[in-house]
Protein backbone atom coordinates (compact mmCIF):
# COMPACT_ATOMS: atom_id res chain seq x y z
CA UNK A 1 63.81 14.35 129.54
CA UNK A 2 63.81 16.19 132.50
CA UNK A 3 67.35 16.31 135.06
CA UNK A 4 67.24 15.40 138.18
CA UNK A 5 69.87 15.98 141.22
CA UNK A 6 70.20 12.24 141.58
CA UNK A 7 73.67 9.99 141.20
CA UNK A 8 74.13 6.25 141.91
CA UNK A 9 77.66 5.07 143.05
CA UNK A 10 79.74 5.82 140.13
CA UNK A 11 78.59 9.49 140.05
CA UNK A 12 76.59 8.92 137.05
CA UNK A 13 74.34 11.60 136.49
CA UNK A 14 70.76 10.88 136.25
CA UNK A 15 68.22 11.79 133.76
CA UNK A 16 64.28 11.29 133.82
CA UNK A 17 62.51 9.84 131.06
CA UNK A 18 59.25 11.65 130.36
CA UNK A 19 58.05 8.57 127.53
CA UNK A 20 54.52 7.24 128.38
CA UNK A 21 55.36 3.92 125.72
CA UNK A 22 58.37 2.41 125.24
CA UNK A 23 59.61 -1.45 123.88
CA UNK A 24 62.26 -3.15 126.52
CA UNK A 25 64.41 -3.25 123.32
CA UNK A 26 64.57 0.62 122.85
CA UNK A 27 64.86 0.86 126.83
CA UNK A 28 68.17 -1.61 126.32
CA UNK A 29 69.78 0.61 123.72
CA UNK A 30 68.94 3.97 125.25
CA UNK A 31 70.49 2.83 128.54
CA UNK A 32 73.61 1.48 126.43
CA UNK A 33 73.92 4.41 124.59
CA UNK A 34 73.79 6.49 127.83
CA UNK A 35 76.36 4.20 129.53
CA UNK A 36 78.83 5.15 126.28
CA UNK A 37 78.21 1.56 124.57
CA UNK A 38 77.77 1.87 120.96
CA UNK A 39 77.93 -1.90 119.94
CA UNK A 40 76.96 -5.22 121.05
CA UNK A 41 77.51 -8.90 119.52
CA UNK A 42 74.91 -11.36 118.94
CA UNK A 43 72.55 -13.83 117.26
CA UNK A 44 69.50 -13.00 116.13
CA UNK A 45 66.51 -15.49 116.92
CA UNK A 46 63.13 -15.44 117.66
CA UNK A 47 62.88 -14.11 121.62
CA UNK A 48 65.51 -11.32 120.59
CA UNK A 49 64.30 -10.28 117.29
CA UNK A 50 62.61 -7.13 118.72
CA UNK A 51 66.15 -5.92 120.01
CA UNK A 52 67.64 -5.96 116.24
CA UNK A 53 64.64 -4.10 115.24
CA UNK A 54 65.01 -1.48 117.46
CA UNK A 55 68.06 -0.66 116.19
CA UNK A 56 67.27 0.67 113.19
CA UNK A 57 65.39 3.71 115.46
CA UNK A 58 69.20 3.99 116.87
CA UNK A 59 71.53 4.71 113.89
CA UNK A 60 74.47 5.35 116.28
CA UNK A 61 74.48 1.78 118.13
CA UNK A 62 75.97 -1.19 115.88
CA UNK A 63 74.89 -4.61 116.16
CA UNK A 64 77.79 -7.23 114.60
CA UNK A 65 76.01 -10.36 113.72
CA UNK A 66 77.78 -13.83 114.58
CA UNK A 67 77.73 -16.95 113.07
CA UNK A 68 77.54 -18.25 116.42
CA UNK A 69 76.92 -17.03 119.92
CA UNK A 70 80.28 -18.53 121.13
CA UNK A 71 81.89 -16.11 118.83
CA UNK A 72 79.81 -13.13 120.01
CA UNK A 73 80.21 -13.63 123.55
CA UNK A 74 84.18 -13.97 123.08
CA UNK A 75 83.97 -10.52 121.16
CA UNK A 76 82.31 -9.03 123.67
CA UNK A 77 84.88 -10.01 125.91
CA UNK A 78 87.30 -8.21 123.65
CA UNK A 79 85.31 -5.28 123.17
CA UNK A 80 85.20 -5.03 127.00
CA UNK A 81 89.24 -5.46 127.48
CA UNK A 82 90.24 -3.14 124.72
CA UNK A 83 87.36 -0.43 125.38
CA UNK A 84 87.31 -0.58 128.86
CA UNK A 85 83.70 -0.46 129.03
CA UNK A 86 80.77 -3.60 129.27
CA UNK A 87 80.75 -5.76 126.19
CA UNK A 88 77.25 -6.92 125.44
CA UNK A 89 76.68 -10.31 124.21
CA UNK A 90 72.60 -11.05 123.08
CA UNK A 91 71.43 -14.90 122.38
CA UNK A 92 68.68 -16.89 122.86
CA UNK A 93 68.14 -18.86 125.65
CA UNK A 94 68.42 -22.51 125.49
CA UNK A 95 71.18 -23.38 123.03
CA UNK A 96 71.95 -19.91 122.35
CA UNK A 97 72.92 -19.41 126.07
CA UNK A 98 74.65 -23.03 125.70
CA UNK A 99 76.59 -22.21 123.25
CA UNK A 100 77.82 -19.17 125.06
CA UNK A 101 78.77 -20.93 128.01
CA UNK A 102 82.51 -21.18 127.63
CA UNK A 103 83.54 -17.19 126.65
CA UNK A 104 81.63 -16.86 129.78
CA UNK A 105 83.11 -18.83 131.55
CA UNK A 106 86.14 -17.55 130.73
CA UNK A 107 85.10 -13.86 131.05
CA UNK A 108 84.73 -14.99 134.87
CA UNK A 109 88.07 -16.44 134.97
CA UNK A 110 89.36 -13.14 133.64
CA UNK A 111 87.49 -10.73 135.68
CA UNK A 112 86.31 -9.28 132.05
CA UNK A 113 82.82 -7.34 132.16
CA UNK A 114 80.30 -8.62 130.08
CA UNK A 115 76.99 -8.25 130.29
CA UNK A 116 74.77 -10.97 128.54
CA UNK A 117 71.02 -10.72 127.35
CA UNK A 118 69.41 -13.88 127.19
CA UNK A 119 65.95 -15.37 127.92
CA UNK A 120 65.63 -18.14 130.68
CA UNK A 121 67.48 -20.90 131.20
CA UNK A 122 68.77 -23.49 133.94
CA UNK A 123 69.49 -21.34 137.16
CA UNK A 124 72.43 -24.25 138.00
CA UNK A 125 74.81 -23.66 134.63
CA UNK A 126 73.83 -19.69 134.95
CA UNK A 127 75.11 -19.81 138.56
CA UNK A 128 78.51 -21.46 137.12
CA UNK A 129 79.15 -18.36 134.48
CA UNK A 130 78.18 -15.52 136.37
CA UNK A 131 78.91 -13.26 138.96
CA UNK A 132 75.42 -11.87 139.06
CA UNK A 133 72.63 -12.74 137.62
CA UNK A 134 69.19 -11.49 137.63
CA UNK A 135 64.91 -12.35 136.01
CA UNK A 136 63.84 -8.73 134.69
CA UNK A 137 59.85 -8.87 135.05
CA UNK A 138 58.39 -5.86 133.48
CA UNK A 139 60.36 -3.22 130.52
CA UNK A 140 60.37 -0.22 132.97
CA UNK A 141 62.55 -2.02 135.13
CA UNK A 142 65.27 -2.51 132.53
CA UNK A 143 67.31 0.59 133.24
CA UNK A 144 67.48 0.19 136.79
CA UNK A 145 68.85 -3.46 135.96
CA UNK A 146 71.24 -2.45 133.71
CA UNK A 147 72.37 0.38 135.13
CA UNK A 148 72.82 -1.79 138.45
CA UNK A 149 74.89 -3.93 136.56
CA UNK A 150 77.24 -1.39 135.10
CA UNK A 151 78.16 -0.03 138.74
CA UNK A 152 78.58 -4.29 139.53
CA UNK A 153 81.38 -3.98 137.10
CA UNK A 154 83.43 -1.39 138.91
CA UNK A 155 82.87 -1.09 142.43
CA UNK A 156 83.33 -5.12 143.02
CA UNK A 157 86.05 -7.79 140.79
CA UNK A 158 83.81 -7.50 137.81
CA UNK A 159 82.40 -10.58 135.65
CA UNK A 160 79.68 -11.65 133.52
CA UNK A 161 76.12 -10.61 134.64
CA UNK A 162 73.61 -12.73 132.87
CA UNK A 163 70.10 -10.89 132.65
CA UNK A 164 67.13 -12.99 131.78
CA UNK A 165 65.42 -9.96 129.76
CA UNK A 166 65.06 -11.27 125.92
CA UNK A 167 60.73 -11.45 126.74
CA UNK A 168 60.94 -7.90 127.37
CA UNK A 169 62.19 -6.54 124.00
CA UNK A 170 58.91 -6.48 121.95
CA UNK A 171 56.87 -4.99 124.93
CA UNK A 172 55.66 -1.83 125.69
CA UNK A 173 55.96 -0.31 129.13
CA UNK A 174 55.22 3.11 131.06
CA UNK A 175 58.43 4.71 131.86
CA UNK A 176 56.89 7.76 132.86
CA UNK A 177 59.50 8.67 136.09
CA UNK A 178 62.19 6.43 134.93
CA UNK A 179 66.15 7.45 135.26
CA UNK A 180 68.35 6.28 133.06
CA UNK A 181 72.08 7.15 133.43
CA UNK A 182 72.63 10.22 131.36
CA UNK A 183 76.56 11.12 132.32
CA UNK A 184 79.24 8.65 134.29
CA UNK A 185 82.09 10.36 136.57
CA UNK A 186 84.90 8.41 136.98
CA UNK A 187 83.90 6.15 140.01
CA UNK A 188 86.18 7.03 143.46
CA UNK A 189 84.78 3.52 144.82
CA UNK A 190 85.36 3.24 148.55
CA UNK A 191 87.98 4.62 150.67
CA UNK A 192 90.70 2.50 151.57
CA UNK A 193 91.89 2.41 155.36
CA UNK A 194 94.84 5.46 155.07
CA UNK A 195 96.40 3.66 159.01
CA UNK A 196 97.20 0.23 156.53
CA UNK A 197 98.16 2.41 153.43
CA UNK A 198 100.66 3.60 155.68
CA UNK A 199 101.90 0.46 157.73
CA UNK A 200 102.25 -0.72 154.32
CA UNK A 201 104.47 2.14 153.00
CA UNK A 202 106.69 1.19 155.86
CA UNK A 203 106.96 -2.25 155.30
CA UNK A 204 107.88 -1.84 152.19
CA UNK A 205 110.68 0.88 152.48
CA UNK A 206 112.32 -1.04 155.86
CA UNK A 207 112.29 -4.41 153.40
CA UNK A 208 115.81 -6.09 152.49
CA UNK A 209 114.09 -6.87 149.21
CA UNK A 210 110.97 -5.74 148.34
CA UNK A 211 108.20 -7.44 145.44
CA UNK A 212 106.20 -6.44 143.53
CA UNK A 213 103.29 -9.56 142.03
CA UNK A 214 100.72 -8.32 139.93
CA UNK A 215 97.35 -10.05 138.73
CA UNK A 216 94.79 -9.94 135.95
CA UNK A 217 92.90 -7.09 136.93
CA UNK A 218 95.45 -4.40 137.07
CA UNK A 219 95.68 -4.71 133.09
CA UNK A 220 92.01 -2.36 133.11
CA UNK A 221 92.85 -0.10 136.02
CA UNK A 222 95.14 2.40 134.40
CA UNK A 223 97.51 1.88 136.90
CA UNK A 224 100.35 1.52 134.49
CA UNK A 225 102.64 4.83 135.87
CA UNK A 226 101.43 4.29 139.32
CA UNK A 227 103.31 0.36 139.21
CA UNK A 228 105.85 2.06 137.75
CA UNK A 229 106.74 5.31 139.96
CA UNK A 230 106.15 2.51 142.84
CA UNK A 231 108.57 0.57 142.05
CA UNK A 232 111.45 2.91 141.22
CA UNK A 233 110.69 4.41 144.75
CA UNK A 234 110.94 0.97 146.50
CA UNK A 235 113.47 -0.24 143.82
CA UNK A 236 111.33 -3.35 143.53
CA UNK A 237 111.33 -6.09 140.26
CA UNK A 238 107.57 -6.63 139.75
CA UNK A 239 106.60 -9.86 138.32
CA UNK A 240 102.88 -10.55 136.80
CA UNK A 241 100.52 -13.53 135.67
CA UNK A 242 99.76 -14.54 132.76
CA UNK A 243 96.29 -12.45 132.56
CA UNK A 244 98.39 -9.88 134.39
CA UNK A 245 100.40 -9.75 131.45
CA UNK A 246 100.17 -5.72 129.86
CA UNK A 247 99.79 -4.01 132.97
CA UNK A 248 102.74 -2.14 132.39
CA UNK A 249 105.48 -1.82 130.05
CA UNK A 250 108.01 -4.83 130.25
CA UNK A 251 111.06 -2.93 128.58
CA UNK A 252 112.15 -1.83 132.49
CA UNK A 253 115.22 -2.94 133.83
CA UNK A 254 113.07 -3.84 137.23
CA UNK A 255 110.77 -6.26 135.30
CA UNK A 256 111.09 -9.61 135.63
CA UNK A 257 108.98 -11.45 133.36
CA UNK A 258 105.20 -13.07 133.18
CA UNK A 259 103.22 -15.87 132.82
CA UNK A 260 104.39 -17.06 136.00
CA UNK A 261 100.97 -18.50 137.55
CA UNK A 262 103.06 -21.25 139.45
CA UNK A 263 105.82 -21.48 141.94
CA UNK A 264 109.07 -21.08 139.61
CA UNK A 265 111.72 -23.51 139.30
CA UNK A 266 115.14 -23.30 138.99
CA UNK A 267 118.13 -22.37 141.35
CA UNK A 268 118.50 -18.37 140.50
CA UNK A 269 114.74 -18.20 140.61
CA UNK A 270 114.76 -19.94 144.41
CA UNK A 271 117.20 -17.92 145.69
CA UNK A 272 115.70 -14.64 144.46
CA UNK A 273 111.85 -16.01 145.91
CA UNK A 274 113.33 -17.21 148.87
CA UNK A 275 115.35 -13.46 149.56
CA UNK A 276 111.91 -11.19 149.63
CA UNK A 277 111.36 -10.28 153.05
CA UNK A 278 108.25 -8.44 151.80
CA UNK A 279 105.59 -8.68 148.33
CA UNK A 280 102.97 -6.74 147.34
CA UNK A 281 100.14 -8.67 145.62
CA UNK A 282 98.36 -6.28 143.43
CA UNK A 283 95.05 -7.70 142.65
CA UNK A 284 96.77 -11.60 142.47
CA UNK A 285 94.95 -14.17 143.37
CA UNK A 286 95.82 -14.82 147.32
CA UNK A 287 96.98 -18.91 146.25
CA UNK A 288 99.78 -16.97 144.68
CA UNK A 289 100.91 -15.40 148.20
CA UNK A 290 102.50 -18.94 149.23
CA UNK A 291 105.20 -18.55 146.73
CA UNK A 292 106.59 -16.05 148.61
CA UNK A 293 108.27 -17.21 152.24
CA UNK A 294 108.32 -13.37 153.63
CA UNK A 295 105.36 -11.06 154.58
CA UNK A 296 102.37 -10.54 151.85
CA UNK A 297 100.96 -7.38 151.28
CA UNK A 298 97.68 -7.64 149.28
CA UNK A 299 95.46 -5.05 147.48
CA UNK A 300 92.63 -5.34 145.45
CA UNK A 301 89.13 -3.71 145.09
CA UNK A 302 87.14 -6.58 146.32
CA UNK A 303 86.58 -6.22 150.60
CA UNK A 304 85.24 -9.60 150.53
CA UNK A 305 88.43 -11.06 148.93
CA UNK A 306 90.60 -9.08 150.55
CA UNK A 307 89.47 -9.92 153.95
CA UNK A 308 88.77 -13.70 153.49
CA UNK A 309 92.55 -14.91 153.89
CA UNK A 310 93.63 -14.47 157.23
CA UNK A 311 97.47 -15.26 156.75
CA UNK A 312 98.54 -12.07 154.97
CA UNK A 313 100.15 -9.73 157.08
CA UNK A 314 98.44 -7.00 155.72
CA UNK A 315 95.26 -6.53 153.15
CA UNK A 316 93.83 -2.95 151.70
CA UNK A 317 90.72 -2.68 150.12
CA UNK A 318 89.76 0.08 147.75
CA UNK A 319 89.93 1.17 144.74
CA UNK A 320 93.49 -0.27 143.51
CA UNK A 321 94.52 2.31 141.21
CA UNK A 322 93.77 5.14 143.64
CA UNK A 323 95.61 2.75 146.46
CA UNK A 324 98.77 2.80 144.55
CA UNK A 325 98.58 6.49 144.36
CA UNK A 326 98.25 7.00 147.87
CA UNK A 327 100.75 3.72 148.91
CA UNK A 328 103.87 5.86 146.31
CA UNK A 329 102.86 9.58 148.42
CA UNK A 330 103.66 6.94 151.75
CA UNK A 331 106.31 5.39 150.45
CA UNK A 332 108.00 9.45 148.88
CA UNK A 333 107.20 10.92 151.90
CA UNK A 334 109.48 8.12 153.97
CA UNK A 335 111.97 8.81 151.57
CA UNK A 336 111.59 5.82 149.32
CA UNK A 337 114.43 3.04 149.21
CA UNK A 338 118.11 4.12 148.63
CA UNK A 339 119.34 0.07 148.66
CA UNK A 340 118.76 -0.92 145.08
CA UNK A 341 117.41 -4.75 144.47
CA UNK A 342 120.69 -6.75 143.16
CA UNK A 343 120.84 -6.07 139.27
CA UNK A 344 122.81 -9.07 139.02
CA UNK A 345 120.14 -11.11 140.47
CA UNK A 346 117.27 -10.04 138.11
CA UNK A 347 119.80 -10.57 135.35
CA UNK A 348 120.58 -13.86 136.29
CA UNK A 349 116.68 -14.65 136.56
CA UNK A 350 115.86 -14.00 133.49
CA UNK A 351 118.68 -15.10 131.77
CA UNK A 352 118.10 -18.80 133.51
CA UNK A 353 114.14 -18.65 132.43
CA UNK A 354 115.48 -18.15 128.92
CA UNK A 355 117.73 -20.60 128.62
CA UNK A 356 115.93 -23.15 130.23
CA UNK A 357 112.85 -22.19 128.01
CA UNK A 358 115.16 -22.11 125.05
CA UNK A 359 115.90 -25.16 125.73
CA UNK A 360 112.41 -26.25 125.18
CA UNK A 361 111.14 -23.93 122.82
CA UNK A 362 113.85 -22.41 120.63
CA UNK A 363 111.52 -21.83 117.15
CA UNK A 364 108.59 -19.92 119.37
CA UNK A 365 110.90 -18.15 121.27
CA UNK A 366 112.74 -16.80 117.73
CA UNK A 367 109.71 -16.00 116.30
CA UNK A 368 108.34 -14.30 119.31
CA UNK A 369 111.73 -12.05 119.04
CA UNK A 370 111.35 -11.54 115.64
CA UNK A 371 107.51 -10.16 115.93
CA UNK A 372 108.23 -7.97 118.36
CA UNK A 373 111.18 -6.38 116.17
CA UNK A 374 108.75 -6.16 113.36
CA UNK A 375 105.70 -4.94 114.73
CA UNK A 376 104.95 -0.96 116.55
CA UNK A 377 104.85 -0.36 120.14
CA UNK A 378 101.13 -0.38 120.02
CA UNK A 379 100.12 -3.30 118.27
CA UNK A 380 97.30 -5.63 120.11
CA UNK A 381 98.05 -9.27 120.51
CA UNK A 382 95.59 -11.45 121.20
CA UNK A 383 96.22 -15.56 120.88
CA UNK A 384 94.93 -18.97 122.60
CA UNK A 385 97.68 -21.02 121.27
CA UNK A 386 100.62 -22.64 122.37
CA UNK A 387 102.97 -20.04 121.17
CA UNK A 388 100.57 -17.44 122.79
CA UNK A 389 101.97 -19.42 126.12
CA UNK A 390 105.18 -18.57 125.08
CA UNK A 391 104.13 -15.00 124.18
CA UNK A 392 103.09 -14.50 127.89
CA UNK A 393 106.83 -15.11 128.67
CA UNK A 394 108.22 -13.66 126.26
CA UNK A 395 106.69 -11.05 123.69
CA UNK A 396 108.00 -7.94 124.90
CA UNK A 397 105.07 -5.49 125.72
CA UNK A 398 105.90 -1.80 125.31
CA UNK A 399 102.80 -0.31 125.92
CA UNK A 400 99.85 -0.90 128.62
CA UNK A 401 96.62 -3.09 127.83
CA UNK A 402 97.88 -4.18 124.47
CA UNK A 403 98.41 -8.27 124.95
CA UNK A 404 95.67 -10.59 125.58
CA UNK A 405 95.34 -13.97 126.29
CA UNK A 406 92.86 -16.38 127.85
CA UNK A 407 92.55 -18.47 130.97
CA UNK A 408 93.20 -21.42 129.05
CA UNK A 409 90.15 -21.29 126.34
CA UNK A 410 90.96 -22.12 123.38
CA UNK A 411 88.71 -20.10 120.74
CA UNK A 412 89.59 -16.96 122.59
CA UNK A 413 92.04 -15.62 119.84
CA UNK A 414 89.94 -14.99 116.84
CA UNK A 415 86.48 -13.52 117.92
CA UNK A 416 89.28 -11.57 120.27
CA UNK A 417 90.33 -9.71 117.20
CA UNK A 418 87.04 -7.72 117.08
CA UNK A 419 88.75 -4.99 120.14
CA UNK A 420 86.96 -1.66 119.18
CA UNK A 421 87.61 1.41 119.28
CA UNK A 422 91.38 1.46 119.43
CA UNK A 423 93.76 2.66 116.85
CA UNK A 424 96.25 -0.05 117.60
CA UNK A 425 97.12 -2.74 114.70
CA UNK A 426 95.79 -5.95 115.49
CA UNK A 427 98.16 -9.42 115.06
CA UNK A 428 96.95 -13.09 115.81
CA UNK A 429 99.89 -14.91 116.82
CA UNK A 430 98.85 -18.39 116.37
């Protein structure tokens, strides 16, 4: 290999490969390996039987063989939350890709990044699962593809990307001249307008009562002390989603609660939605700005997304974690908010929510309680149950990207359980 001078978006370094034969399936793993990607989930069958064999050339990468592909596509969804990297899924097409359908599905529901090698199949149902997909045509082209795919992942809202590839892995190519990513800088992504960062800041620190709403994405951004220092400056509760859930630590006396994917009910909750003069929506889905009857502020790395709903009084695109940064230097150089949020208010919120939910769910609730007293700070919970639902509300999380829970797919929990490369215990609460 020879180095070149070259970097795509993320910074990644770029290296030459000087191989005049090489299979697709070796070009597959190299490119993993070079993207940090050391394991991928699958189903061997006849199309993708060159892939398995190549691994055996590549002692370092580890396939885990599933039963079934539903299974291996939900683990790579886990291996992509917990590792913070692309899980790759590998089936056949056909049934294969049938079968893995629904952990897609999901995986696009949950803005999760997983990549997913298959053959060809019905351009309609791929459409429905994806938010890319692309028909490789010769091997050499492979680590353009994939690497193409890997910057999808962070500089838009990232989701499966479904490669029709699995002919490739048993033939040989020239990839004489090809680059393949060698080293990956952490990605700066676009610059976010600094004249809105800091209309924003203002709006925030003039606010009677300032919000704080986050969504699913923030849980992989890292952002954990950013939400935090942000909203001990504005002296802001933050609130999240369900898939929000984990983004930060809940054991704050300015956190309200999650699983709240719905305008809440109940007297104390109305008059505390109905006193916020001003929310930030932290990469929430915009339907979730109507429950809020002041001004929405959204961010979120996706320009389209950001852009496409008029009625917010304000929306920032960039790179969210990066955003917050900047929005807390605003907000400290303004001098931040003296007028603390009424204590007794978030009080009396979530002691309502819990006893109307004890009310309905006394047994789940105690066990919930008694899990959390049992288990470390840094235990991973994954579920798709009904007490999961519960767990969203209330399992205490005490430390960032350790809870997670579907969109509402059952079969999530499970394959879930296979989150690599973390040191954390693991507990199924189902």
């Amino acid at each position: 290999m020879s180095l070149t001078k070259s970097w795509d978006i993320r910074q990644a370094q770029i290296w030459r490969l000087d191989m005049p034969k090489m299979t697709g399936g070796v070009a597959v793993i190299q490119t993993l390996e070079a993207e940090g990607i050391n394991t991928f989930f699958g189903v061997p069958g006849g199309e993708n039987l060159a892939l398995f064999d190549a691994v055996h050339e590549h002692p370092n990468m580890r396939p885990i063989v599933t039963r079934h592909e539903q299974g291996a596509a939900f683990m790579a969804d886990g291996y992509a939350r917990a590792s913070k990297k692309a899980g790759v899924a590998v089936t056949i097409s056909g049934n294969g890709f049938m079968n893995a359908m629904t952990p897609l599905a999901q995986a696009k529901a949950s803005s999760s990044p997983v990549i997913h090698l298959t053959g060809s199949n019905p351009q309609a149902f791929v459409d429905q699962v994806s938010v890319f997909n692309y028909r490789v045509e010769q091997a050499k082209e492979i680590p353009d593809v994939l690497r193409d795919a890997m910057s999808r992942m962070v500089t838009v809202r990232p989701g499966p990307v479904v490669l029709a590839i699995s002919h490739l892995f048993g033939q040989s190519d020239d990839f004489v001249g090809v680059d393949v990513v060698k080293e990956i800088k952490a990605f700066q992504g676009k610059e976010a307008d600094a004249k809105k960062i800091a209309v924003a800041a203002k709006l925030l620190v003039q606010a009677e009562r300032p919000f704080i709403y986050l969504g699913e994405k923030v849980v992989r951004l890292d952002a954990s002390e950013e939400l935090i220092r942000l909203a001990e400056l504005l002296q802001a509760p933050y609130l999240t989603t369900r898939q929000g859930k984990g983004a930060v630590r809940e054991n704050h006396p300015l956190y309200l609660g999650a699983g709240w994917d719905a305008p809440i009910a109940g007297e104390i909750s109305d008059k505390l939605m109905n006193s916020i003069d001003v929310a930030l929506c932290v990469e929430a889905p915009a339907t979730l700005g109507s429950a809020f009857s002041g001004e929405v502020i959204r961010i979120g790395v996706d320009e389209v997304e950001m852009t496409q709903d008029k009625s917010f009084k304000l929306a920032i695109a960039g790179q969210t974690k990066k955003v917050l940064n900047q929005l807390c230097e605003e907000v400290e150089s303004l001098g931040g908010r003296e007028k603390e949020f009424p204590r007794e208010l978030i009080a009396a919120f979530k002691k309502e929510a819990l006893e109307r939910d004890m009310q309905i769910a006394p047994l789940a609730l105690e066990t919930l309680k008694l899990l959390r007293s049992a288990l470390p700070p840094d235990t991973i919970v994954t579920s798709d149950s009904l007490i999961g639902l519960w767990g969203c509300r209330w399992f205490e999380i005490l430390e960032p990207n350790t809870f997670h829970f579907p969109n509402g797919t059952l079969g999530f929990g499970m394959p879930e359980l296979s989150l690599m490369n973390t040191p954390a215990r693991r507990i199924l609460p189902s």
